[in-house]
C-alpha atoms as a PDB file:
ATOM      1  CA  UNK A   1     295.831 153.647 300.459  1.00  0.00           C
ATOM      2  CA  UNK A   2     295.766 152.579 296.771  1.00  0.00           C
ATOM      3  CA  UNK A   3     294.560 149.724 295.263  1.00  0.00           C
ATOM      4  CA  UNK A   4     297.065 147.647 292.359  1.00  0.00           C
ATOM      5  CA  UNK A   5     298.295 144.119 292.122  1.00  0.00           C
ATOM      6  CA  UNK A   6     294.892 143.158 290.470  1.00  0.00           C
ATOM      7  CA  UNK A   7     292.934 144.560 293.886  1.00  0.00           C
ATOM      8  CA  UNK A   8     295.117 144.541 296.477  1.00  0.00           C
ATOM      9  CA  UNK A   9     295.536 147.649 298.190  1.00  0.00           C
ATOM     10  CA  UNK A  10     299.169 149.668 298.717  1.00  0.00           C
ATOM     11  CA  UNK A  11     299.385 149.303 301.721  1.00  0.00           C
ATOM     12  CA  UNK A  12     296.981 146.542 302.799  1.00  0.00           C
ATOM     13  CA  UNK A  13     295.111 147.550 305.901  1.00  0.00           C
ATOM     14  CA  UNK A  14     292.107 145.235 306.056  1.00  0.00           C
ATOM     15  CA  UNK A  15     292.453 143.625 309.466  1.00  0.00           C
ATOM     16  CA  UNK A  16     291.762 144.817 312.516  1.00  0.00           C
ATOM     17  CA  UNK A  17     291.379 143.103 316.089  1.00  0.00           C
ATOM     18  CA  UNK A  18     290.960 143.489 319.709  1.00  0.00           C
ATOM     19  CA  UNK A  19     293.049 142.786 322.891  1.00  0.00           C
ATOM     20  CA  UNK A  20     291.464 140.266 324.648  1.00  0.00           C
ATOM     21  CA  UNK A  21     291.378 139.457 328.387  1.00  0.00           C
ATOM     22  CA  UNK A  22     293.239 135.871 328.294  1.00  0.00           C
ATOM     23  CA  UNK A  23     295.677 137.789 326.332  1.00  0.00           C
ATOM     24  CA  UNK A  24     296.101 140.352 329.094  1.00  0.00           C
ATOM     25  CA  UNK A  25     299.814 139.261 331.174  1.00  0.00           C
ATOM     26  CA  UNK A  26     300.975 139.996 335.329  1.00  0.00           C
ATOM     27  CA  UNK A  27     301.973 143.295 334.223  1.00  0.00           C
ATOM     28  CA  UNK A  28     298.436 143.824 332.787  1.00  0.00           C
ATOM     29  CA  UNK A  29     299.247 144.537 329.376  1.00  0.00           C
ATOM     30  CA  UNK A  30     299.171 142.728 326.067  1.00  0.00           C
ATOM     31  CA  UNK A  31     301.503 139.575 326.160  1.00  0.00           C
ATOM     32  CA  UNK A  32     304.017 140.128 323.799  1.00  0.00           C
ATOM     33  CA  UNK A  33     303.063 136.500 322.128  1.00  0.00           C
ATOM     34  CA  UNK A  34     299.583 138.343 321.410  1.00  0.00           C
ATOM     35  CA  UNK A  35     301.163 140.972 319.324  1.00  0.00           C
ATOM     36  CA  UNK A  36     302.547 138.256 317.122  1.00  0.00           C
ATOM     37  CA  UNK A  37     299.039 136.487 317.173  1.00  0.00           C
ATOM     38  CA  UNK A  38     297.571 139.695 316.214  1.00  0.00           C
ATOM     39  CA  UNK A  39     300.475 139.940 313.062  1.00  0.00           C
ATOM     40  CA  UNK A  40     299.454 136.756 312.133  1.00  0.00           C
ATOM     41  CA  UNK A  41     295.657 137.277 311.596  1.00  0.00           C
ATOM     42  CA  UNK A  42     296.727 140.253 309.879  1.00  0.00           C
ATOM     43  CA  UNK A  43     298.765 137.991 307.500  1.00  0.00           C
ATOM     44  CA  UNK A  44     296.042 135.038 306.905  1.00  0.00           C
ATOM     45  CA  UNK A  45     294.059 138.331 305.689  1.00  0.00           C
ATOM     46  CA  UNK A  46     296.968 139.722 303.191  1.00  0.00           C
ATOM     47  CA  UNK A  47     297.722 135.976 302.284  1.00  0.00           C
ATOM     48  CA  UNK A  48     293.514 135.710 301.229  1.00  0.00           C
ATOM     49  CA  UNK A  49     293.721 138.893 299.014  1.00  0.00           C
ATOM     50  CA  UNK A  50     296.625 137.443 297.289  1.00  0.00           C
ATOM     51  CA  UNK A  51     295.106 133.473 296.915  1.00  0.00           C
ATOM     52  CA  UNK A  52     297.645 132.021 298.870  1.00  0.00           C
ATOM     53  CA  UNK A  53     295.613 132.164 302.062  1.00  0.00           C
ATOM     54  CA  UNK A  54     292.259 129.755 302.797  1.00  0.00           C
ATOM     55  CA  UNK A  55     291.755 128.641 298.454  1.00  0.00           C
ATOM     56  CA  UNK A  56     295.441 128.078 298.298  1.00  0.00           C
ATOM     57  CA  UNK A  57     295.486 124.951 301.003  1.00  0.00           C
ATOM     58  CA  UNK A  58     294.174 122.371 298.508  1.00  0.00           C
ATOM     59  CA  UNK A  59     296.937 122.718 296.600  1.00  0.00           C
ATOM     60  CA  UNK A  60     298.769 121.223 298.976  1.00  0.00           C
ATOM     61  CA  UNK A  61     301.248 124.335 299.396  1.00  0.00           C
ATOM     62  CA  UNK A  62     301.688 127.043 302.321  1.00  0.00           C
ATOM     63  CA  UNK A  63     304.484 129.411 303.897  1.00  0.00           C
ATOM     64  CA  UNK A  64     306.567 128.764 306.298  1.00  0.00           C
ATOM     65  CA  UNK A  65     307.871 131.676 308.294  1.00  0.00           C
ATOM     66  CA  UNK A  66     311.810 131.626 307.961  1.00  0.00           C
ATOM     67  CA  UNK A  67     312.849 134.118 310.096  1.00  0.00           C
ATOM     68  CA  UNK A  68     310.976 137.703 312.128  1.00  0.00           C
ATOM     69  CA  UNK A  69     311.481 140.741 313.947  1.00  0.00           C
ATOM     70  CA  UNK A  70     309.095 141.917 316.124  1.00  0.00           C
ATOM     71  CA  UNK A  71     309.590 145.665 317.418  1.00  0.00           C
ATOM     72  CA  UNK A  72     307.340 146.647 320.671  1.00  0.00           C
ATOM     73  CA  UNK A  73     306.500 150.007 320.687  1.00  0.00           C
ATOM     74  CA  UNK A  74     303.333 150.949 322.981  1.00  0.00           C
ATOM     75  CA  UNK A  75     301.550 149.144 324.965  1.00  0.00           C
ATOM     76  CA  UNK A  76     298.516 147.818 324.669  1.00  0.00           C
ATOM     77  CA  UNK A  77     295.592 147.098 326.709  1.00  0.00           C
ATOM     78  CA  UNK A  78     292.525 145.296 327.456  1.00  0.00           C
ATOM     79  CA  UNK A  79     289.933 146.065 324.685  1.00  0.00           C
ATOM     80  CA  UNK A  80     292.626 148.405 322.909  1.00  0.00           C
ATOM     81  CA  UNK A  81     291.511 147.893 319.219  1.00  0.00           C
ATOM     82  CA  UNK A  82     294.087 147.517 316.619  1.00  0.00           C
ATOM     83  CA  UNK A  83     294.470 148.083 312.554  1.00  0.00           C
ATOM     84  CA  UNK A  84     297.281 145.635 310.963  1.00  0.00           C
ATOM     85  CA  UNK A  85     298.715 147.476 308.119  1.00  0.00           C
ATOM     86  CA  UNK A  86     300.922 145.289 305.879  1.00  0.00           C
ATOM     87  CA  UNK A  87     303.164 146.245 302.733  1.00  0.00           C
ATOM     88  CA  UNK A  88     305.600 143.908 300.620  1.00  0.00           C
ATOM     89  CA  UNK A  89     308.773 144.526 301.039  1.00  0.00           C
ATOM     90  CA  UNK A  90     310.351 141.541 298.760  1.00  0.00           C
ATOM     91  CA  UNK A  91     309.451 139.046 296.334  1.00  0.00           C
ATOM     92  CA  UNK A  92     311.029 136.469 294.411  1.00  0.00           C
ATOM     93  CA  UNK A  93     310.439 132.929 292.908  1.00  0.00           C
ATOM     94  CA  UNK A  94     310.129 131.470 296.419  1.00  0.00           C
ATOM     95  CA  UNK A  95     310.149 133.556 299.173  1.00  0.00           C
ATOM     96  CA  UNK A  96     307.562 136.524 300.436  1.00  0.00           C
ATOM     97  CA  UNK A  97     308.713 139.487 302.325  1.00  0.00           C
ATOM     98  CA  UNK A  98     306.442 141.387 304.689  1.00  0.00           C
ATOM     99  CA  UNK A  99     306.077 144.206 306.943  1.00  0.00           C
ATOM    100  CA  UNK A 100     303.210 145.041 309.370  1.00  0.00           C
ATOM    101  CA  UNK A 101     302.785 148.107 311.099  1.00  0.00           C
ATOM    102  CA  UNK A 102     299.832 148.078 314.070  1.00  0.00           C
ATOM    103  CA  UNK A 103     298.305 151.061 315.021  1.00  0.00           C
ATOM    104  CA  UNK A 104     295.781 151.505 317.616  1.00  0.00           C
ATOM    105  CA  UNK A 105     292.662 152.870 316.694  1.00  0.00           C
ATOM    106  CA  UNK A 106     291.395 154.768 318.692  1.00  0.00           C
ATOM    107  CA  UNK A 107     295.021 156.982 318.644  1.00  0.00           C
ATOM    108  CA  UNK A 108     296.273 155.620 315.803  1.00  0.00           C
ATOM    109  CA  UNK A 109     299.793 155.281 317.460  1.00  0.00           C
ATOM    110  CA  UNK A 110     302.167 152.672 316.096  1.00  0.00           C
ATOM    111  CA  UNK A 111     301.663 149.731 318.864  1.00  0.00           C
ATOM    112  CA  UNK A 112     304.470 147.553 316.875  1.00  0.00           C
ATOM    113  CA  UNK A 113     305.877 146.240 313.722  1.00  0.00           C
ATOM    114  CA  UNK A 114     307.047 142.656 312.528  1.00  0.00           C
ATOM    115  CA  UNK A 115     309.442 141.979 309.751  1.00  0.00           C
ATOM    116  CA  UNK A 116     308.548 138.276 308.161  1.00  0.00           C
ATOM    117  CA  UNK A 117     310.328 136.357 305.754  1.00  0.00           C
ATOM    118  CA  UNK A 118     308.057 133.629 304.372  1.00  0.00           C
ATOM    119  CA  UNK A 119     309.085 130.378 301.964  1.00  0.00           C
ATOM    120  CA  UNK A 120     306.850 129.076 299.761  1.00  0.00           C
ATOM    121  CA  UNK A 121     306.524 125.066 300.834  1.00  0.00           C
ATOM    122  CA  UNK A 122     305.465 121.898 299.080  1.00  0.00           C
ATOM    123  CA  UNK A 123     303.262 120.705 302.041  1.00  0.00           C
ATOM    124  CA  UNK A 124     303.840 116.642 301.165  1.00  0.00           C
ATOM    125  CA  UNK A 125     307.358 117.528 300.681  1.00  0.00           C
ATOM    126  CA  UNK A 126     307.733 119.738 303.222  1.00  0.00           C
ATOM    127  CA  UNK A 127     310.289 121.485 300.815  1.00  0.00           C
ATOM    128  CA  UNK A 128     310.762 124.929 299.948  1.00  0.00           C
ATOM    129  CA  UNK A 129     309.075 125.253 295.935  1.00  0.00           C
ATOM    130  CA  UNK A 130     308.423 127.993 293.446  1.00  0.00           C
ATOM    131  CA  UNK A 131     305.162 129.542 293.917  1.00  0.00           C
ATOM    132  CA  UNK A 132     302.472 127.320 291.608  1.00  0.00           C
ATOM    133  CA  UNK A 133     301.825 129.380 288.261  1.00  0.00           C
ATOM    134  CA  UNK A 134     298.436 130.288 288.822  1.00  0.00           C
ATOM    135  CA  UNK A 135     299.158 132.435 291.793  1.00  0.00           C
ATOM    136  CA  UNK A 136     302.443 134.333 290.806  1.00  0.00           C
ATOM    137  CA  UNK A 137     301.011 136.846 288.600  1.00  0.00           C
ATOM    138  CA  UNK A 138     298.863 138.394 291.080  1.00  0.00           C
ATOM    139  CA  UNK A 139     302.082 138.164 293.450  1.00  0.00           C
ATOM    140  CA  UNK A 140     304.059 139.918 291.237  1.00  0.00           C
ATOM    141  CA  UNK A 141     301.175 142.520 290.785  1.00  0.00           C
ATOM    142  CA  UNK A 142     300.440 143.046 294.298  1.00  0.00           C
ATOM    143  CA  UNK A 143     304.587 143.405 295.067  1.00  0.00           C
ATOM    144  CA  UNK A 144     304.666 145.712 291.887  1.00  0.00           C
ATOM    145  CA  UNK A 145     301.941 148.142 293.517  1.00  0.00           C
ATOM    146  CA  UNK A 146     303.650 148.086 296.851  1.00  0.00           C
ATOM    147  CA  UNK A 147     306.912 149.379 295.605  1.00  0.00           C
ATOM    148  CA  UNK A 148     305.893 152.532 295.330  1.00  0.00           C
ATOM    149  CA  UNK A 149     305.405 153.048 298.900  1.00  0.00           C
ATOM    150  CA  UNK A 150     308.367 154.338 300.914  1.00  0.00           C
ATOM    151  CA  UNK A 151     310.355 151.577 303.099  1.00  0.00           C
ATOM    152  CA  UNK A 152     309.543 151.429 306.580  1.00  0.00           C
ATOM    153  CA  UNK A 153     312.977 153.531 308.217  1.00  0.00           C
ATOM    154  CA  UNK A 154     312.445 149.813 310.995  1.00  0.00           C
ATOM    155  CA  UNK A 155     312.569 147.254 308.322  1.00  0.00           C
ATOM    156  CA  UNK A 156     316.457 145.610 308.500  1.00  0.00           C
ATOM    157  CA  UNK A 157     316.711 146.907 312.481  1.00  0.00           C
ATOM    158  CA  UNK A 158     318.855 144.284 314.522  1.00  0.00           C
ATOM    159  CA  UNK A 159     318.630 144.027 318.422  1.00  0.00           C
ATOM    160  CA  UNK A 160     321.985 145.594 319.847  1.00  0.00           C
ATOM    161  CA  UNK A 161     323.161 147.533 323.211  1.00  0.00           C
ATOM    162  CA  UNK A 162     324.782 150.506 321.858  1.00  0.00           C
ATOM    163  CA  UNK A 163     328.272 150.846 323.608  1.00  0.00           C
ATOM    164  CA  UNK A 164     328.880 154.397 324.549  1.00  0.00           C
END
């Protein structure tokens, strides 16, 4: 992992969290609505690197998520332990791109992946905005370092049965 964009790292891998029991569903596994719980933490901690997480709210602007892919791929269990790695994929003047890979720790086997699409919102408005000045630098930085990194071969997948 490198660090660029004025800190952030290439790929970002600072969050990690744990499968708890109220999380745990009748086939005694990780509820799929967890995974995206756990994708989400691993965002607010991405979106705090960048500014636009916790400091950002007084400025009366956020994301709102637009559209996602989620892609199960091992299940996980009570008191599995998890590492959210997350990589820009796509930036422009009002929208945030974002893959997150989640690997178990203990195996360090890919548990899932989400594909995100974020806007950029005016909060009063509740209007999609450019980003606010003092943040888009270190955007563009952090986007800038993570182009470098190789494109997840999942990113773009679409659900389909394959007729044979």
């Amino acid at each position: 992992m490198s660090h660029g964009g004025e800190g952030i790292a290439a790929p970002f891998a600072d969050f990690e969290g744990e499968v708890r029991p109220e999380w745990i569903d009748s086939n005694g596994h990780l509820n799929l609505a967890y995974y995206v719980v756990l994708f989400d933490q691993g965002t607010d901690a991405v979106y705090d690197a960048m500014g636009i997480g916790a400091a950002y709210r007084p400025t009366g602007h956020g994301t709102f998520a637009a559209e996602t892919h989620t892609l199960y791929a091992q299940e996980l269990v009570l008191g599995d332990r998890v590492r959210v790695t997350s990589q820009i994929i796509g930036l422009d003047g009002k929208r945030l791109h974002l893959a997150h890979e989640m690997h178990r720790i203990a195996d360090g086997r890919l548990a899932a992946a989400q594909e995100i699409l974020f806007l950029h919102v005016d909060l009063r408005l509740r209007r999609v905005v450019p980003w606010l000045a003092p943040v888009l630098p270190r955007l563009q930085a952090a986007a800038a370092a993570h182009a470098a990194l190789a494109m997840p071969d999942w990113v773009g997948r679409r659900i389909e049965l394959r007729r044979g």
